[in-house]
Protein backbone atom coordinates (compact mmCIF):
# COMPACT_ATOMS: atom_id res chain seq x y z
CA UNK A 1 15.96 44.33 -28.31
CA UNK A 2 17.80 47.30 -26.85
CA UNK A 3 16.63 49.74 -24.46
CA UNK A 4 18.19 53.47 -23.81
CA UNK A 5 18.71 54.66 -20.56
CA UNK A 6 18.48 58.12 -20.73
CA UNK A 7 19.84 60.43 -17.74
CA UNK A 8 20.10 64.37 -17.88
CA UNK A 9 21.61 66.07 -15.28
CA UNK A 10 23.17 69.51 -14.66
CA UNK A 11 25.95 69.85 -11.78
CA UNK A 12 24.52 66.52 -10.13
CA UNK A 13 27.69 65.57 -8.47
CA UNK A 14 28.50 62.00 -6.96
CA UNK A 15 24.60 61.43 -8.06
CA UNK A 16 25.43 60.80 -11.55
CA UNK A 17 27.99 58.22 -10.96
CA UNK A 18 25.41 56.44 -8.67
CA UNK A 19 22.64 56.13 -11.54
CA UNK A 20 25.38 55.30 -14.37
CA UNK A 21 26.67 52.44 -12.15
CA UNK A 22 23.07 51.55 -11.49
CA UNK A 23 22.73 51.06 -15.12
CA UNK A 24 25.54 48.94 -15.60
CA UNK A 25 25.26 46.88 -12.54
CA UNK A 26 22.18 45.41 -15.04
CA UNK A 27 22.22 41.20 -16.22
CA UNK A 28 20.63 42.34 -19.23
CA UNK A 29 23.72 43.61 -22.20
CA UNK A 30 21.40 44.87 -24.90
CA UNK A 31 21.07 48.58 -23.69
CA UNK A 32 22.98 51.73 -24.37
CA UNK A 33 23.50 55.19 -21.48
CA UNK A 34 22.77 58.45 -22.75
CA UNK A 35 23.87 61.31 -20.84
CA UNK A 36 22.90 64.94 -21.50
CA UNK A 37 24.31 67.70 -19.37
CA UNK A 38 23.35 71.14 -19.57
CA UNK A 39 27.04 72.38 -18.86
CA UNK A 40 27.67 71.84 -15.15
CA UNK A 41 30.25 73.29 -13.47
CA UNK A 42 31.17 70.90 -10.43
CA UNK A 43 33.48 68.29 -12.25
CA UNK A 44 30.54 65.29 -12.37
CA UNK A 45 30.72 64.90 -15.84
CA UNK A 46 34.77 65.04 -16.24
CA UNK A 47 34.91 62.33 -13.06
CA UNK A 48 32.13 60.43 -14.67
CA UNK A 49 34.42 60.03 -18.17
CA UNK A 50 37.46 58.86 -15.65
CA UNK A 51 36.58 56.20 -13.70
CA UNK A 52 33.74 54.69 -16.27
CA UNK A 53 35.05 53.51 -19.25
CA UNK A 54 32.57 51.09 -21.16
CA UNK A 55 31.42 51.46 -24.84
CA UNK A 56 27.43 51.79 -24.13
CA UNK A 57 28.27 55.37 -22.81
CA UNK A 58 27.49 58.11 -24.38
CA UNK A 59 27.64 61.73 -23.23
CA UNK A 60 26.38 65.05 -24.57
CA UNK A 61 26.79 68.48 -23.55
CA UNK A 62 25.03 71.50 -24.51
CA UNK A 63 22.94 74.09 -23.27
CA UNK A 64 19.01 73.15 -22.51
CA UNK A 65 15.94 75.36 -21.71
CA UNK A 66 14.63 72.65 -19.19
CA UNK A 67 14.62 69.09 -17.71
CA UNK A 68 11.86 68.35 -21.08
CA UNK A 69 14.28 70.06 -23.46
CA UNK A 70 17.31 68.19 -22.63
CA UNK A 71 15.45 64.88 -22.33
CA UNK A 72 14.20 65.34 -26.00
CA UNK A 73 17.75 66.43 -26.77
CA UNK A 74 19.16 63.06 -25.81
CA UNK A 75 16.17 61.25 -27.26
CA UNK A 76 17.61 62.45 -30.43
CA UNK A 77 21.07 60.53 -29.85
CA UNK A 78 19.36 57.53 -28.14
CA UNK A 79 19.60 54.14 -30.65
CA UNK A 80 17.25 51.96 -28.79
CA UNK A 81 13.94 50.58 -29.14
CA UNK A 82 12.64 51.57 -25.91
CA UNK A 83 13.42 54.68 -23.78
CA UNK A 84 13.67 55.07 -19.85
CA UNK A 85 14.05 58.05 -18.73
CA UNK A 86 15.95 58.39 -14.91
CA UNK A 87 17.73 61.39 -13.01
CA UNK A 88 20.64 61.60 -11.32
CA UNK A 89 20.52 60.24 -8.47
CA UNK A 90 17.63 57.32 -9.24
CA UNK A 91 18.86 53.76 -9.28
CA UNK A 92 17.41 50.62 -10.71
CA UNK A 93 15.64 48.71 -7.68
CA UNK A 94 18.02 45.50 -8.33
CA UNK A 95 20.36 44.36 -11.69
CA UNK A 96 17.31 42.12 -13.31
CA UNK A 97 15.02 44.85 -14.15
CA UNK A 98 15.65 44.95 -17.73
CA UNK A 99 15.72 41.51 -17.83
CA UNK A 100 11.92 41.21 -16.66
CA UNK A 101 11.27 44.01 -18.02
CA UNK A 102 12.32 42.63 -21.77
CA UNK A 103 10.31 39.34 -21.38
CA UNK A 104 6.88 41.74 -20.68
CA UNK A 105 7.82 42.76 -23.36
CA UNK A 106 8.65 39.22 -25.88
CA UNK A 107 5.63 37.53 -24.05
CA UNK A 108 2.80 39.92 -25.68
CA UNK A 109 1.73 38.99 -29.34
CA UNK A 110 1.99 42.64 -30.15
CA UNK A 111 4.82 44.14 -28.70
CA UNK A 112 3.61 47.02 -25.92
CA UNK A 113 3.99 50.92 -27.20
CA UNK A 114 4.48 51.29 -23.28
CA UNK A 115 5.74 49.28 -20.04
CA UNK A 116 5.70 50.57 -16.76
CA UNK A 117 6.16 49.31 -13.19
CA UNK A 118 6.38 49.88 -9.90
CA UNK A 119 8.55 52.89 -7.78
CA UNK A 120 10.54 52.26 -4.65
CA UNK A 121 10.71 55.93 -2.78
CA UNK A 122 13.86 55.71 -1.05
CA UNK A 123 12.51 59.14 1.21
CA UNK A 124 9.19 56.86 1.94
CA UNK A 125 11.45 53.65 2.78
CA UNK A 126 8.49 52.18 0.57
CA UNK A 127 7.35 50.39 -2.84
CA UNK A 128 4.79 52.95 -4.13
CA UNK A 129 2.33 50.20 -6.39
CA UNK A 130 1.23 51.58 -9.96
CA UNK A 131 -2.48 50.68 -11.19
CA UNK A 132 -2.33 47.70 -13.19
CA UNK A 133 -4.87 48.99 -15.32
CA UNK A 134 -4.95 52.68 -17.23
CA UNK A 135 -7.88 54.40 -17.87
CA UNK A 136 -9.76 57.72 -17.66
CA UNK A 137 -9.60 57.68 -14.20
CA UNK A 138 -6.21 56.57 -13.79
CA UNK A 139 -5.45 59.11 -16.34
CA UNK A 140 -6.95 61.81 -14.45
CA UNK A 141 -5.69 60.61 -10.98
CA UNK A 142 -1.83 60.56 -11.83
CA UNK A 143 0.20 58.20 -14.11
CA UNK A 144 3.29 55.89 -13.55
CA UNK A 145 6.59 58.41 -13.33
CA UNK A 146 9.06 58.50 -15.84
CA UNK A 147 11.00 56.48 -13.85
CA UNK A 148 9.22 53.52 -13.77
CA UNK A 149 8.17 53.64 -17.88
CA UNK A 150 9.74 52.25 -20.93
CA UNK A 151 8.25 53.95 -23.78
CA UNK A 152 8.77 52.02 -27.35
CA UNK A 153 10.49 54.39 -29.58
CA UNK A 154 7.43 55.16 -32.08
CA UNK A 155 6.11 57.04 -28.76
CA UNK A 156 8.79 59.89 -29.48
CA UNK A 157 9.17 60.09 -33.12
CA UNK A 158 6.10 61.93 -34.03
CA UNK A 159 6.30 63.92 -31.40
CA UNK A 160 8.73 64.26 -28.19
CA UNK A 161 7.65 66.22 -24.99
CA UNK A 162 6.05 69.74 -25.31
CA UNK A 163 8.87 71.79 -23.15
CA UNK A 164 5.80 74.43 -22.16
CA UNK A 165 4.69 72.06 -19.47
CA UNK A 166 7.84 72.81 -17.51
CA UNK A 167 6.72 70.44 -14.59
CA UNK A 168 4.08 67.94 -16.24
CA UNK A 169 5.49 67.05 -19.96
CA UNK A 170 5.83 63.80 -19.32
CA UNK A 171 2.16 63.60 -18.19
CA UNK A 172 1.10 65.73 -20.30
CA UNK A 173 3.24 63.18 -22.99
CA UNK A 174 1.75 60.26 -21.75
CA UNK A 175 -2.07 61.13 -22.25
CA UNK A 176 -1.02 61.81 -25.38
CA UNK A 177 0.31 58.65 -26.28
CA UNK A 178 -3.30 56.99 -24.39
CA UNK A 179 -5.85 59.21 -26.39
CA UNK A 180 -4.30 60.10 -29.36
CA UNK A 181 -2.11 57.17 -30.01
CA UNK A 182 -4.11 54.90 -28.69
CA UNK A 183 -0.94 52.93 -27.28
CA UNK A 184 -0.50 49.38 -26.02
CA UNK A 185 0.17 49.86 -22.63
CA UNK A 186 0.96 46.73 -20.13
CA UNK A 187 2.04 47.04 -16.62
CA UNK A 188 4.69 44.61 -15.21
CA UNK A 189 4.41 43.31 -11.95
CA UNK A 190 8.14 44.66 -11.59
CA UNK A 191 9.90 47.24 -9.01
CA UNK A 192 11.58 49.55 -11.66
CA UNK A 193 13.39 52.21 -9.88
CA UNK A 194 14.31 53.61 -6.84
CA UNK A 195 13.54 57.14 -6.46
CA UNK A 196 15.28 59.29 -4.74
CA UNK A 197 12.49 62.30 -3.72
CA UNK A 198 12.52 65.50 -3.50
CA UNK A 199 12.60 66.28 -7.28
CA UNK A 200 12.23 68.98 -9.33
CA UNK A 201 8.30 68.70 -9.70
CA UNK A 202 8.49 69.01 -5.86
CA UNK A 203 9.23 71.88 -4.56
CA UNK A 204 6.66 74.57 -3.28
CA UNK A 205 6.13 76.73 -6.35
CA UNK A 206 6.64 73.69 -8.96
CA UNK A 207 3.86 72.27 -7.09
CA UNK A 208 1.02 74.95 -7.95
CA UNK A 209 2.75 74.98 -11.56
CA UNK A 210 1.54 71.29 -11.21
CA UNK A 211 -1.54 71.57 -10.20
CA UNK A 212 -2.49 74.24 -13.20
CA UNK A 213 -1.07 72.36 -15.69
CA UNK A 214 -2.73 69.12 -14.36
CA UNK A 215 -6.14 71.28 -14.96
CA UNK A 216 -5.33 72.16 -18.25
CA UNK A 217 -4.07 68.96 -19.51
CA UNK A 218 -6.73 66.77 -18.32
CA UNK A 219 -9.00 69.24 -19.98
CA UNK A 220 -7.53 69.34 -23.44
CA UNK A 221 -7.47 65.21 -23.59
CA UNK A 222 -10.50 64.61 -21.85
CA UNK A 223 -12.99 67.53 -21.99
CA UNK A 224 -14.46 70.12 -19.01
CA UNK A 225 -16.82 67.86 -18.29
CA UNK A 226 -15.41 64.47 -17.80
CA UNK A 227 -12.51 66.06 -16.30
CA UNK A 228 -14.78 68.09 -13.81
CA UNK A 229 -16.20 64.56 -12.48
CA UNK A 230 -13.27 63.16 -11.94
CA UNK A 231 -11.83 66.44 -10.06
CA UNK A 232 -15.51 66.12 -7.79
CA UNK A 233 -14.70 62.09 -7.37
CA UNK A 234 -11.25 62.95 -5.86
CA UNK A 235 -12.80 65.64 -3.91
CA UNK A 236 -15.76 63.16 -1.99
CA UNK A 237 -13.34 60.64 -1.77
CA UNK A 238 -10.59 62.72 0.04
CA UNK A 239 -7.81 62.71 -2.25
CA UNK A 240 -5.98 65.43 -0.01
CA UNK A 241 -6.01 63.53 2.93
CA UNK A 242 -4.72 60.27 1.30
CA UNK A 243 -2.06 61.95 -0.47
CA UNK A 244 -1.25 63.10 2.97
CA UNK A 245 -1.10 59.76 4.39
CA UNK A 246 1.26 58.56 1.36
CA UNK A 247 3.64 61.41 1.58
CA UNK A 248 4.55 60.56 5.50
CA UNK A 249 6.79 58.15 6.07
CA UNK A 250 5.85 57.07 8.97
CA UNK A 251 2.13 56.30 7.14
CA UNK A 252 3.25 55.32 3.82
CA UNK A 253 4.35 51.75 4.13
CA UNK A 254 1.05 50.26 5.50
CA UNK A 255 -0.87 53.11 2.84
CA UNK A 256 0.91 51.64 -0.16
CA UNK A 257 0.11 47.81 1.40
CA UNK A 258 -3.23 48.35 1.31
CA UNK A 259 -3.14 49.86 -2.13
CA UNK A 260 -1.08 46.92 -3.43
CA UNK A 261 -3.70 43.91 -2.13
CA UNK A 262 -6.63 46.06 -3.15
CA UNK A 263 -4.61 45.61 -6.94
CA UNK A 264 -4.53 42.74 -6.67
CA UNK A 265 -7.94 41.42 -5.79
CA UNK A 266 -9.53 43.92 -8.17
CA UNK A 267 -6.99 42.08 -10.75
CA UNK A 268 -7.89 39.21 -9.97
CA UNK A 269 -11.87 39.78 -9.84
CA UNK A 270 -11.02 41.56 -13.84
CA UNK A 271 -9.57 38.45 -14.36
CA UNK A 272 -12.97 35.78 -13.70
């Protein structure tokens, strides 16, 4: 089984170094790096192709529209049977991830359409825990980042991410792959990444984007009115003000504990 680390960048500097040597820092041998640049301009690329010399390394360069477009650019290149996707400037959280990551994967009779994780948030100084179970809700709520999923490569070859969502694609790609594709998903008790904050989806204006494309999204895969509750449950149960708690680092870490035992007993409770 080989996986594809995918990383686009575009004048990322030392960052991409950081991710590539991430990558092959990793125990596990069966995997492949594909790079797409959009054409930066400050070197990282040309210092990238002189100190890293390995086989598994493969760069592309050409102009993109978008973080989406170049992403599906390089899944066009990408040989693997699953695809991460990562920035510049994430890591893998240690060098065994794709090896538990690939035995998820071996131990289920059919093998998973999707694997995901959990995040370390290096701004946090915290592991952020994903819901070990997706659903409607979860769906609605938010869904593992990129960063922490391995998508099988039937997940991109009918269709790759729809560019227009210039902040939520990969959301927007993943309820896709839920409701239409009805996709094996499993989650792996496993610390994927570590992310390095303040993204793209992040700043001030990318955040409303969000936030409107999150509306019409969970609309077109789940309906107004399903997708109304859920927006009224988040409201009662004060969604802004927990969101506020995880997003302060000086909160986060005993926020993201309690998330992580209520996981577990409520996997444990699905489990008698």
């Amino acid at each position: 089984m080989k996986f594809s680390i995918i990383i686009v960048c575009l004048n990322a500097g030392g960052r991409l170094r950081e991710t590539v040597e991430s990558a092959l820092a990793q125990h596990y041998q069966e995997y492949e790096i594909v790079i797409k640049d959009g054409g930066s301009s400050d070197g990282c690329v040309e210092a990238l192709s002189a100190a890293v010399d390995d086989v598994r390394l493969h760069i592309y360069q050409s102009p993109d529209s978008g973080i989406y477009d170049a992403m599906n650019q390089a899944v066009a290149h990408a040989q693997g049977d699953y695809f991460i996707f990562m920035n510049a400037g994430d890591n893998f959280y240690d060098n065994q991830v794709l090896d538990k990551i690939s035995d998820v994967i071996l131990k289920e009779e059919r093998r998973p359409d999707i694997v995901y994780g959990n995040l370390y948030h290096k701004g946090l100084v915290t592991v952020i825990a994903a819901s070990p179970e997706i659903n409607d809700f979860t769906c609605y709520r938010n869904v593992p980042c990129h960063q922490t999923c391995f998508y099988s490569r039937a997940m991109f070859e009918e269709r790759a991410y729809e560019p227009r969502y210039n902040v939520r694609a990969d959301y927007e790609h993943f309820l896709w792959c839920f409701y239409e594709k009805k996709a094996k998903i499993c989650y792996a008790p496993v610390t994927v990444a570590v992310y390095e904050g303040g993204g793209y989806s992040e700043t001030k204006e990318n955040k409303r984007r969000s936030a409107k494309q999150h509306r019409e999204i969970t609309v077109k895969y789940m309906g107004r009115k399903k997708a109304g509750k859920y927006r009224l449950i988040m409201f009662l149960s004060l969604a802004p003000l927990r969101t506020m708690i995880a997003n302060n680092r000086f909160l986060s870490a005993g926020y993201n504990k309690l998330k992580t035992l209520f996981y577990k007993r409520k996997g444990r409770e699905g489990s008698l």
